[in-house]
Protein backbone atom coordinates (compact mmCIF):
# COMPACT_ATOMS: atom_id res chain seq x y z
CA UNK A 1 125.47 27.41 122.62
CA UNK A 2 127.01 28.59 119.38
CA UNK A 3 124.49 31.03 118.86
CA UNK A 4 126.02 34.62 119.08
CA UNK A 5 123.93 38.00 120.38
CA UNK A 6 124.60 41.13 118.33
CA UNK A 7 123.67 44.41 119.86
CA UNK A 8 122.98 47.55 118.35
CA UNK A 9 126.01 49.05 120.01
CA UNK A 10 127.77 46.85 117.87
CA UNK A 11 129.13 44.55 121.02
CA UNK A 12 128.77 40.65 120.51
CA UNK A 13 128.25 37.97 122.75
CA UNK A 14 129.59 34.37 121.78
CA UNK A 15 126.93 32.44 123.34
CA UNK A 16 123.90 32.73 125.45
CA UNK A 17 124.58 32.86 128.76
CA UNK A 18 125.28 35.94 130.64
CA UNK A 19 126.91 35.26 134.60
CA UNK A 20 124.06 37.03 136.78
CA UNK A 21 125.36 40.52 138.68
CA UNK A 22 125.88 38.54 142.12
CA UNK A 23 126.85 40.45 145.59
CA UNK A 24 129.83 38.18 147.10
CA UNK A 25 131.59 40.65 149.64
CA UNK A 26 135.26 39.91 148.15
CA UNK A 27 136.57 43.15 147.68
CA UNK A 28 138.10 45.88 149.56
CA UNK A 29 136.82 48.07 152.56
CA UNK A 30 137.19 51.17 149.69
CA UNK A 31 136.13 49.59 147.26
CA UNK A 32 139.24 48.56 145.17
CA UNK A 33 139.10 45.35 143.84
CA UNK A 34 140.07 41.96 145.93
CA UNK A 35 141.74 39.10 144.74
CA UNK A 36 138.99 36.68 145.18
CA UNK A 37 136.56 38.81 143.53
CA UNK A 38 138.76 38.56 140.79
CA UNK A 39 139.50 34.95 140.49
CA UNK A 40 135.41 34.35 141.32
CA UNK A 41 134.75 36.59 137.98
CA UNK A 42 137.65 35.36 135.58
CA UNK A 43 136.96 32.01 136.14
CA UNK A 44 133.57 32.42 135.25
CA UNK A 45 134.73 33.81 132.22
CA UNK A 46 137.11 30.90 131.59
CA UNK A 47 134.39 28.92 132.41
CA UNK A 48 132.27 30.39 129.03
CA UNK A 49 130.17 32.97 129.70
CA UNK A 50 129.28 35.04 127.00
CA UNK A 51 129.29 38.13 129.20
CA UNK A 52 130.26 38.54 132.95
CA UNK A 53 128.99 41.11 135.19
CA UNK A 54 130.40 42.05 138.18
CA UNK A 55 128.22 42.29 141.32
CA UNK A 56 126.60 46.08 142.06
CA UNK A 57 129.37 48.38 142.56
CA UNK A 58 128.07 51.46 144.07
CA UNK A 59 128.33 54.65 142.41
CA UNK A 60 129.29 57.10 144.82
CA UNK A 61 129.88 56.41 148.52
CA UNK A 62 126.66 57.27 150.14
CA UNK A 63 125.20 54.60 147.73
CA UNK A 64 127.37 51.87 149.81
CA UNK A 65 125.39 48.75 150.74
CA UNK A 66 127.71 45.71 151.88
CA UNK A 67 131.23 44.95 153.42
CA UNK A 68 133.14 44.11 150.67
CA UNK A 69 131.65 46.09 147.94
CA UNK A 70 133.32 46.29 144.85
CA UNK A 71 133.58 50.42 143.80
CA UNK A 72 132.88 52.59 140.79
CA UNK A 73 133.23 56.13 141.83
CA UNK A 74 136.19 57.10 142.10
CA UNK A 75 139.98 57.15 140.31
CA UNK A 76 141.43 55.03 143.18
CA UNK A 77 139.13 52.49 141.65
CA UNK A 78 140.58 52.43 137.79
CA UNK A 79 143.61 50.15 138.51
CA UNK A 80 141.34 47.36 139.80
CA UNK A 81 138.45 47.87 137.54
CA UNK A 82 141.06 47.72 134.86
CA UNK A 83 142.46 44.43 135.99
CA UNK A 84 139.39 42.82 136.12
CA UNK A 85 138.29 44.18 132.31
CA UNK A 86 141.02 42.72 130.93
CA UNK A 87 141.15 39.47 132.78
CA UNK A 88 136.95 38.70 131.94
CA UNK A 89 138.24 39.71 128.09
CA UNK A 90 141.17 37.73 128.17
CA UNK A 91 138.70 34.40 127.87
CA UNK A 92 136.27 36.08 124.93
CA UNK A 93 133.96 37.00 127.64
CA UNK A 94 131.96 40.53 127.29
CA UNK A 95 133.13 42.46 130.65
CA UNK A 96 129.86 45.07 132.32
CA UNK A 97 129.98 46.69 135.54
CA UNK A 98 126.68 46.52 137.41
CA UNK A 99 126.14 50.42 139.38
CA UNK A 100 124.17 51.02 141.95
CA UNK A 101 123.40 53.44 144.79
CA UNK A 102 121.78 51.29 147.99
CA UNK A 103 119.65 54.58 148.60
CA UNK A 104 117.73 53.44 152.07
CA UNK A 105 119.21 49.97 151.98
CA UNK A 106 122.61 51.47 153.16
CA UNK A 107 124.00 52.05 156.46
CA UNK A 108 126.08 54.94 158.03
CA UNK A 109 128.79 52.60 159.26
CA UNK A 110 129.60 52.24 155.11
CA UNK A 111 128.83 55.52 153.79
CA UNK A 112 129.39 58.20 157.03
CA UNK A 113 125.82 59.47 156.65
CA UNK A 114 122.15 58.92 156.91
CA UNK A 115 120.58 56.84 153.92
CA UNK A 116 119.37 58.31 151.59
CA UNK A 117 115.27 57.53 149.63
CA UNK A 118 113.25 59.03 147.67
CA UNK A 119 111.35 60.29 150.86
CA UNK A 120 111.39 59.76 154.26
CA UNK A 121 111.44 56.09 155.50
CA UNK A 122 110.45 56.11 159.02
CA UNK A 123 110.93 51.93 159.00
CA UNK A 124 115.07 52.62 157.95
CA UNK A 125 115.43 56.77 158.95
CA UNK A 126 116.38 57.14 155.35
CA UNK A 127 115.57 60.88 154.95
CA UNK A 128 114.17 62.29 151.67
CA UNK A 129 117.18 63.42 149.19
CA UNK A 130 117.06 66.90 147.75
CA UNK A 131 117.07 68.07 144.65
CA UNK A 132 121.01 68.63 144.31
CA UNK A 133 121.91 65.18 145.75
CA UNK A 134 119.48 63.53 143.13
CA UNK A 135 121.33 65.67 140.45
CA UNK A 136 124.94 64.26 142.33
CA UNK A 137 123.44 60.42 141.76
CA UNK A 138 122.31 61.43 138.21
CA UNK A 139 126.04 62.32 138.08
CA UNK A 140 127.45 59.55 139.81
CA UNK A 141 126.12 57.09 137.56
CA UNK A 142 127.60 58.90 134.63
CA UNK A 143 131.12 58.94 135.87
CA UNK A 144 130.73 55.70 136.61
CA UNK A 145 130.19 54.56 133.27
CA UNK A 146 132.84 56.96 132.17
CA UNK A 147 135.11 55.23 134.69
CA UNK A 148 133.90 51.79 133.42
CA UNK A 149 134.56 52.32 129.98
CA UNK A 150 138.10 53.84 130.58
CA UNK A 151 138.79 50.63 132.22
CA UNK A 152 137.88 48.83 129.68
CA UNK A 153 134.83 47.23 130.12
CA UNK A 154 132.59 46.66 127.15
CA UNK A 155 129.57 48.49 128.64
CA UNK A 156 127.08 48.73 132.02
CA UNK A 157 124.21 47.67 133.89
CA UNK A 158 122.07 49.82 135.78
CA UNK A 159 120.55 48.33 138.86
CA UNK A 160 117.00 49.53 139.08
CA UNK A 161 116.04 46.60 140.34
CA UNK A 162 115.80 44.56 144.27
CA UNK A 163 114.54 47.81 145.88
CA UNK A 164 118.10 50.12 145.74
CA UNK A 165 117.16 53.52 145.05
CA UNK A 166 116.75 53.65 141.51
CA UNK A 167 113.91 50.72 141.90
CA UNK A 168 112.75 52.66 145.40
CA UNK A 169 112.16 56.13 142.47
CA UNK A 170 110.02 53.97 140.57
CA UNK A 171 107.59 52.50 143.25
CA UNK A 172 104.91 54.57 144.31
CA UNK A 173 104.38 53.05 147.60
CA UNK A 174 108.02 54.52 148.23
CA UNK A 175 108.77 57.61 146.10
CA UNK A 176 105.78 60.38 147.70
CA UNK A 177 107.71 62.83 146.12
CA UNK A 178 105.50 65.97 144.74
CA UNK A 179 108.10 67.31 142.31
CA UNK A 180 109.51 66.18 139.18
CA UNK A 181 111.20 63.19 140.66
CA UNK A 182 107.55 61.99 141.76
CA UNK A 183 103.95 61.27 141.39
CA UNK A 184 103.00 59.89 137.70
CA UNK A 185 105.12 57.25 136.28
CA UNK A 186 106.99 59.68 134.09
CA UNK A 187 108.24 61.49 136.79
CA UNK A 188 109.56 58.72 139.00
CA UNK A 189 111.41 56.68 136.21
CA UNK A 190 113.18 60.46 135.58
CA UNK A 191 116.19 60.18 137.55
CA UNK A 192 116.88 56.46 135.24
CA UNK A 193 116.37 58.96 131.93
CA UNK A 194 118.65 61.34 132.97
CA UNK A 195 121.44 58.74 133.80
CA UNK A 196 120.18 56.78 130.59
CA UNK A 197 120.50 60.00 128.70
CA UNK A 198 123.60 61.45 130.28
CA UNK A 199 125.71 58.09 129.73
CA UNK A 200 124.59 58.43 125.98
CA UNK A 201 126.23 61.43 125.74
CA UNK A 202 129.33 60.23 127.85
CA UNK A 203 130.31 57.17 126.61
CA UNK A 204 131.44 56.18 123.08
CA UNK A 205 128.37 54.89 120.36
CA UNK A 206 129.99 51.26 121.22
CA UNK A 207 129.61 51.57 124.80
CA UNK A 208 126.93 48.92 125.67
CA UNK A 209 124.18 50.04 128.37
CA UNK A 210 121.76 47.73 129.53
CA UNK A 211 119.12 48.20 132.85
CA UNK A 212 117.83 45.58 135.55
CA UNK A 213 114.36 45.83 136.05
CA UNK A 214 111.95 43.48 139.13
CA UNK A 215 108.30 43.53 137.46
CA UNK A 216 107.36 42.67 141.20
CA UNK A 217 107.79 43.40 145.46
CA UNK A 218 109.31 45.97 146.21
CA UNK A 219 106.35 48.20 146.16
CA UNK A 220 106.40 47.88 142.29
CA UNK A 221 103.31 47.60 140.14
CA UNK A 222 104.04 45.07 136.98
CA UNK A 223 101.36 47.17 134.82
CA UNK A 224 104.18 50.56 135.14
CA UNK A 225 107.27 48.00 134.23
CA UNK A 226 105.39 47.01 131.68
CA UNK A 227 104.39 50.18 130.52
CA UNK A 228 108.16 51.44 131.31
CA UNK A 229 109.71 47.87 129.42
CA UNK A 230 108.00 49.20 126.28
CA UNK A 231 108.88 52.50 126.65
CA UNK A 232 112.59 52.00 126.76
CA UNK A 233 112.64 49.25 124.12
CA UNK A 234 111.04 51.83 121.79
CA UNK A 235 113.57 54.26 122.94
CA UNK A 236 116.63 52.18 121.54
CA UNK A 237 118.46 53.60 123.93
CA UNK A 238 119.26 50.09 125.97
CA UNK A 239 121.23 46.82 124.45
CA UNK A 240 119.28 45.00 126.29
CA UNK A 241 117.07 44.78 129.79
CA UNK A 242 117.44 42.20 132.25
CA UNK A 243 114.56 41.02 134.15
CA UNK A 244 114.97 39.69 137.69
CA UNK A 245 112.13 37.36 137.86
CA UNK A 246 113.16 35.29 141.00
CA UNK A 247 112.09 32.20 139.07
CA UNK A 248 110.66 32.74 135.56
CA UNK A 249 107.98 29.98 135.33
CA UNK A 250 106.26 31.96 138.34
CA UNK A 251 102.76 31.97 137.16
CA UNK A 252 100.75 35.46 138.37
CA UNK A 253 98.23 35.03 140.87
CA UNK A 254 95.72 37.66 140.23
CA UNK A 255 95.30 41.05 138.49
CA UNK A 256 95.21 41.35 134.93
CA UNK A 257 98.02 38.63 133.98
CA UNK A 258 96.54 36.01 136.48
CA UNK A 259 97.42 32.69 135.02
CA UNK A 260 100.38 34.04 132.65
CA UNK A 261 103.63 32.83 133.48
CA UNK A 262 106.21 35.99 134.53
CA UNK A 263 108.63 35.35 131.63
CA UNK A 264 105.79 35.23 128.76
CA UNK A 265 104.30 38.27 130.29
CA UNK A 266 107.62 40.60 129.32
CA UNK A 267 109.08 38.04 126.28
CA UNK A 268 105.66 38.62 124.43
CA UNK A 269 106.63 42.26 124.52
CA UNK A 270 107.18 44.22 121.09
CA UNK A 271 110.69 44.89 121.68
CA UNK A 272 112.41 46.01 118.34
CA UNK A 273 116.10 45.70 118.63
CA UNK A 274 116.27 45.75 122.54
CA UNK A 275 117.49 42.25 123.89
CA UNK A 276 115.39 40.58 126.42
CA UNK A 277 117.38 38.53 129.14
CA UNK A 278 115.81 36.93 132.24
CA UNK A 279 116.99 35.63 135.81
CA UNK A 280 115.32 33.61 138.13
CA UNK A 281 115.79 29.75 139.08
CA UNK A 282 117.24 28.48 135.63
CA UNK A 283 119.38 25.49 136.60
CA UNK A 284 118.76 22.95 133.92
CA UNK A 285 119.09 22.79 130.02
CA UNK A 286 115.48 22.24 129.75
CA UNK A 287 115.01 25.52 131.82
CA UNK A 288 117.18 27.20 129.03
CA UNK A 289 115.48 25.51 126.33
CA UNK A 290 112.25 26.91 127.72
CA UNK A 291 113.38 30.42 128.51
CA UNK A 292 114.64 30.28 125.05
CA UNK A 293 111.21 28.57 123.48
CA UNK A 294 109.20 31.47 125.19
CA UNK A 295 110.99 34.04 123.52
CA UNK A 296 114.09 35.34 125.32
CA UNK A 297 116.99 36.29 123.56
CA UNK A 298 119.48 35.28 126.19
CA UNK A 299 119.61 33.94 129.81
CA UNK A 300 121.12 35.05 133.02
CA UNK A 301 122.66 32.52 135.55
CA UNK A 302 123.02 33.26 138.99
CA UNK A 303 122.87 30.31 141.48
CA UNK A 304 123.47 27.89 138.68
CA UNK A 305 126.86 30.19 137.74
CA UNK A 306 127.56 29.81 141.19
CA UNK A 307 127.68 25.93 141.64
CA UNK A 308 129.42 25.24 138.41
CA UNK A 309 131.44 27.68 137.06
CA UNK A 310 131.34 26.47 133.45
CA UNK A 311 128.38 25.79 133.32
CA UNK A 312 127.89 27.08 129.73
CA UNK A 313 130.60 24.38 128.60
CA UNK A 314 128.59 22.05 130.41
CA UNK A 315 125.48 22.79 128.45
CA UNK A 316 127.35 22.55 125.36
CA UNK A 317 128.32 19.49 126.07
CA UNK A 318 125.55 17.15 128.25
CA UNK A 319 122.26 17.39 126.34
CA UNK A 320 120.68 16.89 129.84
CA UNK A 321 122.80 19.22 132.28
CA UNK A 322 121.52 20.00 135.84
CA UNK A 323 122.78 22.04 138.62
CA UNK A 324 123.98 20.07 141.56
CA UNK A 325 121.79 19.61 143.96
CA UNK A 326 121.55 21.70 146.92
CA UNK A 327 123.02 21.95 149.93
CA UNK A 328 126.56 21.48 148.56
CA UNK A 329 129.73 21.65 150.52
CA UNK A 330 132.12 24.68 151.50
CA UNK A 331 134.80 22.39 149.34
CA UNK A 332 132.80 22.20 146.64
CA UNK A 333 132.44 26.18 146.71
CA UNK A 334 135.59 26.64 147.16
CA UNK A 335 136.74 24.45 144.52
CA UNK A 336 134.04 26.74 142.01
CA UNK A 337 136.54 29.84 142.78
CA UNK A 338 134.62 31.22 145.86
CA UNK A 339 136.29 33.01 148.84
CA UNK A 340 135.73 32.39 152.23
CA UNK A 341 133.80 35.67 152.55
CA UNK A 342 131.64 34.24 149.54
CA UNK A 343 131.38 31.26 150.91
CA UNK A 344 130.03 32.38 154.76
CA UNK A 345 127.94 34.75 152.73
CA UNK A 346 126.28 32.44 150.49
CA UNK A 347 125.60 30.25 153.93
CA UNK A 348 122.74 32.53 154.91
CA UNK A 349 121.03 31.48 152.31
CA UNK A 350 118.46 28.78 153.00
CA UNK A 351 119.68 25.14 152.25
CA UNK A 352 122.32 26.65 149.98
CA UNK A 353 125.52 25.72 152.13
CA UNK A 354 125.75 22.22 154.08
CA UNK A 355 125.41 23.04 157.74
CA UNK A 356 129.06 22.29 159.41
CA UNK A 357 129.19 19.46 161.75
CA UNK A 358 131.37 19.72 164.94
């Protein structure tokens, strides 16, 4: 674990695991921060994470997905985002803000207003955004890392991944656009330039910026990520890109890359001096040891970093570490530094929670 990441921004992690941007519902109706969502994040921290992300705060209100949602967008928001910069850094932990704008995967009773999409959705009556309010998001993204920075946090993750709008501008099953924001490939990873671009020119040279990308679903093709991946490692523009595999020994079923395993397909990648990091399903130390063998620079823990919230210290320390075996209890949860809203959310998972018993 004593192996250190250096990226070109000049930011350092101290190890190799990065906590996984998680959605856990623990902060305020506007968005300020809650006390649980603080404790859940510092004491991941404490626990050894290298860097700690907080779960997808949306960029400007229409972008709202969740009850709970932790903000970015606004001033009202500095005092909390400030708190929890300084608590993550407090424990040597790199503190990033995940952004993201739900686009169709919001609802009016959150943001006052008809979701937004690339174009029309008849299956969520998300209506197609103009040109102005795709120049607003552009914007909102910006401020957001402007705000993010201010309060202290050592840089920012852009969620264009899990089919939120930035991921919906890349698909082409989604985006039917027949403007600039559409069509060839070029045109629908635009409005991710122009926030890639406009943060650049924003933030400070030491401000780290990193992007979440799903090579798969969500009406994505894995030839354009690819094509995309290489485009922005080239660019040098990213400290790294984070890959949301869902479980990164998935081998591909058919196309072109039938029989390669997802995380080989992306860490065999020319990448220059972008940093590769992967999610999906990593809840052992031979899982690390593998990511790591295939050729990823660092790894990203999300249900593993929620059962055991040191879970870096204890791969430092058991040369044969696994994650506790699911279902676990509410007390163990609880004990990990979840809140009860965590805790009832993470029970809709699937033979995640133990059921209760009456």
């Amino acid at each position: 674990m004593s192996k250190k990441i250096k990226f070109t921004s000049g930011k350092e992690m101290k190890n190799i695991f990065m906590l996984a941007p998680l959605t856990n519902m623990q902060s305020n109706d506007d968005g300020t921060l809650g006390d649980d969502e603080y404790h859940w994040l510092t004491k991941r921290a404490e626990g050894g994470f290298g860097l700690t992300m907080t779960c997808a705060a949306f960029a400007s209100k229409s972008g709202k997905g969740f009850s709970g949602q932790l903000g970015a967008s606004e001033n009202a928001h500095l005092d909390g985002l400030k708190r929890m910069a300084e608590g993550i850094k407090s424990h040597e932990s790199l503190a990033y803000t995940q952004v993201v704008h739900g686009g169709m995967r919001t609802f009016k009773k959150f943001t006052g207003q008809q979701a937004l999409c690339p174009s029309d959705d008849e299956e969520t009556g998300a209506r197609a955004m103009t040109l102005d309010e795709i120049k607003e998001t552009e914007d909102a993204f910006i401020e957001a890392a402007v705000l993010s920075e201010k309060a202290g946090f050592d840089g920012m993750e852009l969620h264009g991944a899990h089919g939120y709008l930035l991921c919906q501008f890349l698909s082409g099953e989604i985006n039917k656009r027949q403007d600039d924001y559409g069509g060839e490939l070029s045109n629908r990873t635009r409005i991710i330039d122009n926030i890639i671009l406009g943060i650049k020119q924003s933030c400070g040279s030491d401000f780290s910026l990193a992007l979440r990308l799903s090579p798969t679903r969500f009406g994505i093709e894995m030839d354009e990520i690819i094509s995309y991946y290489q485009r922005l490692c080239a660019s040098e523009k990213l400290d790294f890109i984070d890959m949301s595999l869902w479980d990164v020994f998935q081998e591909i079923e058919d196309g072109p890359h039938k029989g390669q395993r997802l995380v080989d397909v992306f860490s065999q990648l020319e990448r220059g001096n972008t940093k590769l990091t992967v999610a999906g399903k990593i809840m052992t130390t031979q899982h690390v040891q593998a990511v790591l063998d295939a050729g990823v620079d660092f790894v990203a823990l999300g249900r593993a970093g929620i059962l055991h919230h040191d879970w870096p210290r204890k791969y430092a320390s058991q040369a044969s570490f696994e994650s506790i075996n699911t279902p676990v209890s509410r007390a163990h949860l609880a004990a990990e530094g979840l809140g009860p809203k965590f805790i009832e959310y993470m029970s809709t998972w699937a033979g995640f929670v133990e059921e209760r018993t009456n």
